[in-house]
Protein backbone atom coordinates (compact mmCIF):
# COMPACT_ATOMS: atom_id res chain seq x y z
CA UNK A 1 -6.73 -22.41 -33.83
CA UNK A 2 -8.50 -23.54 -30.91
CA UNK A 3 -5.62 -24.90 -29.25
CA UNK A 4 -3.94 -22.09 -29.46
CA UNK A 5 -6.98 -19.95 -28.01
CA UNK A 6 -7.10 -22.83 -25.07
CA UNK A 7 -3.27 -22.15 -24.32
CA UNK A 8 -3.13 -18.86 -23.97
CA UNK A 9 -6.23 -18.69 -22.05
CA UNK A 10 -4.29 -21.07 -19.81
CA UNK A 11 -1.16 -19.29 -19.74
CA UNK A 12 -2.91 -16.05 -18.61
CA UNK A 13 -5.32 -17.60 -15.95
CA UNK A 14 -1.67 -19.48 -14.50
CA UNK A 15 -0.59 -15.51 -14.46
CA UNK A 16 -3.06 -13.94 -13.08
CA UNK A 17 -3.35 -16.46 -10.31
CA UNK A 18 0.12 -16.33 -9.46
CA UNK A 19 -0.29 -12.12 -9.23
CA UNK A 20 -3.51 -12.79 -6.94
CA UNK A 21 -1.58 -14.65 -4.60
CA UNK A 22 -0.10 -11.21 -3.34
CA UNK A 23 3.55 -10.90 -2.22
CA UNK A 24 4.85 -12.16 1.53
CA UNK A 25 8.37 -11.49 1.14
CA UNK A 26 8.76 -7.98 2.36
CA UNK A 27 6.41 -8.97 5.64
CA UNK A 28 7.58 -9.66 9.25
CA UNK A 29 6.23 -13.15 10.14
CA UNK A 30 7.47 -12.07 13.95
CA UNK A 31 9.48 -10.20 15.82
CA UNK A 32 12.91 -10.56 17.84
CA UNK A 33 12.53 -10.35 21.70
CA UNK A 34 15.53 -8.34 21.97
CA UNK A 35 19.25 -7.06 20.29
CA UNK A 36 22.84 -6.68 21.19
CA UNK A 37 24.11 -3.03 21.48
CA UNK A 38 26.72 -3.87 18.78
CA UNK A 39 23.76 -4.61 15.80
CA UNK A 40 22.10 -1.46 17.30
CA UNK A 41 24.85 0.57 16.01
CA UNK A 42 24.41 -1.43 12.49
CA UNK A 43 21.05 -0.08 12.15
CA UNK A 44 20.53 2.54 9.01
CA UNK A 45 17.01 3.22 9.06
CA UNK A 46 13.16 1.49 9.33
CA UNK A 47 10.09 1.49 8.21
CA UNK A 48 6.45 0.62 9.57
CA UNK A 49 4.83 -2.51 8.64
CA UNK A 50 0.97 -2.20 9.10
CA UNK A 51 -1.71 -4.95 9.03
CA UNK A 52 -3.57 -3.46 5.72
CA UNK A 53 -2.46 -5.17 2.53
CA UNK A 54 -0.55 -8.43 2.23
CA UNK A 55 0.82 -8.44 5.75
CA UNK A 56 -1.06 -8.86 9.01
CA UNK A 57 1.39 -8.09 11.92
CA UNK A 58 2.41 -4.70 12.58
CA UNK A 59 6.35 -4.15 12.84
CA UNK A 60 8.91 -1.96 12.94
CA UNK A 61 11.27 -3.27 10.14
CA UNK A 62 14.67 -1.93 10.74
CA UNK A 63 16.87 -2.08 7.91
CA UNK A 64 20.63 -3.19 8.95
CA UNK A 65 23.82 -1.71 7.16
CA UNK A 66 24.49 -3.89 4.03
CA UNK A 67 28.12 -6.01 3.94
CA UNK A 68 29.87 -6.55 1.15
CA UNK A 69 28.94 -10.39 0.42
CA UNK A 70 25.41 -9.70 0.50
CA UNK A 71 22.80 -9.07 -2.15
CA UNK A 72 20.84 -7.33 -0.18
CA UNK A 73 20.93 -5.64 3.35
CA UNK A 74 19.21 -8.00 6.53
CA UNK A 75 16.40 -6.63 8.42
CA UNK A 76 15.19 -6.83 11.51
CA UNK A 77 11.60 -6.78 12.55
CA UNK A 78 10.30 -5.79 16.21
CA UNK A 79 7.28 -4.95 18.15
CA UNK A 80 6.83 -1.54 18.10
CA UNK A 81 4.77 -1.34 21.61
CA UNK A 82 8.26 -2.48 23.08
CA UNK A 83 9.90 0.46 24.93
CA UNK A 84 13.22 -0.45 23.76
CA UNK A 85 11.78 -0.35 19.78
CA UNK A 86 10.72 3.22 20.62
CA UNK A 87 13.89 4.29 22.09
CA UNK A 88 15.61 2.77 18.74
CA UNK A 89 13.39 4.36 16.70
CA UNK A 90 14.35 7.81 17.74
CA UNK A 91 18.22 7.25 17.72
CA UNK A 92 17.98 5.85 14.65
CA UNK A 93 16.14 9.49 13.59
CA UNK A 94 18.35 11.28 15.66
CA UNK A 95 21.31 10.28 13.76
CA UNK A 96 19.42 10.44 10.85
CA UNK A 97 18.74 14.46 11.57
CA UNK A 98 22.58 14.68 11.99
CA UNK A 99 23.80 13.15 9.01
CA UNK A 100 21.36 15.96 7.19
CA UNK A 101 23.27 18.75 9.40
């Protein structure tokens, strides 16, 4: 019986360790410098990365249009203090407003 107390105490301490650890996979770890006009065009929509939470670089995470061979769509991250990431941001809600329309 004790053994069996001992394992599971194990098993959930190796669980709730792994769930402390917090999750890094949806974080930029930097940003692109610059893109072509042609993935521009690709881009469907974005979200704000701030530093609170798991992740400690604020981005603009565009999300790019999904192809068929992949599981999940790409995305792109970028500074948004960057001109050129501003100017994105609102075509990408212009188009947005005129898909609604």
């Amino acid at each position: 019986m004790k053994f069996q107390a001992l394992f599971f105490l194990l098993l959930l301490t190796c669980m709730y360790m792994s769930l402390a650890q917090g999750s890094y996979g949806n974080c930029c770890l930097g940003y692109v410098k610059n893109l072509r006009s042609r993935a521009k065009k690709n881009i469907e929509s974005f979200r704000m990365q701030e530093t609170d939470g798991d992740c400690n670089l604020r981005a603009v995470v565009f999300l790019m249009k999904k192809r068929a061979n992949q599981a999940k769509p790409p995305t792109v991250c970028a500074n948004p203090n960057k001109k050129w990431v501003q100017d994105l941001i609102e075509t990408v809600e212009a188009k947005a407003k005129a898909q609604i329309i």
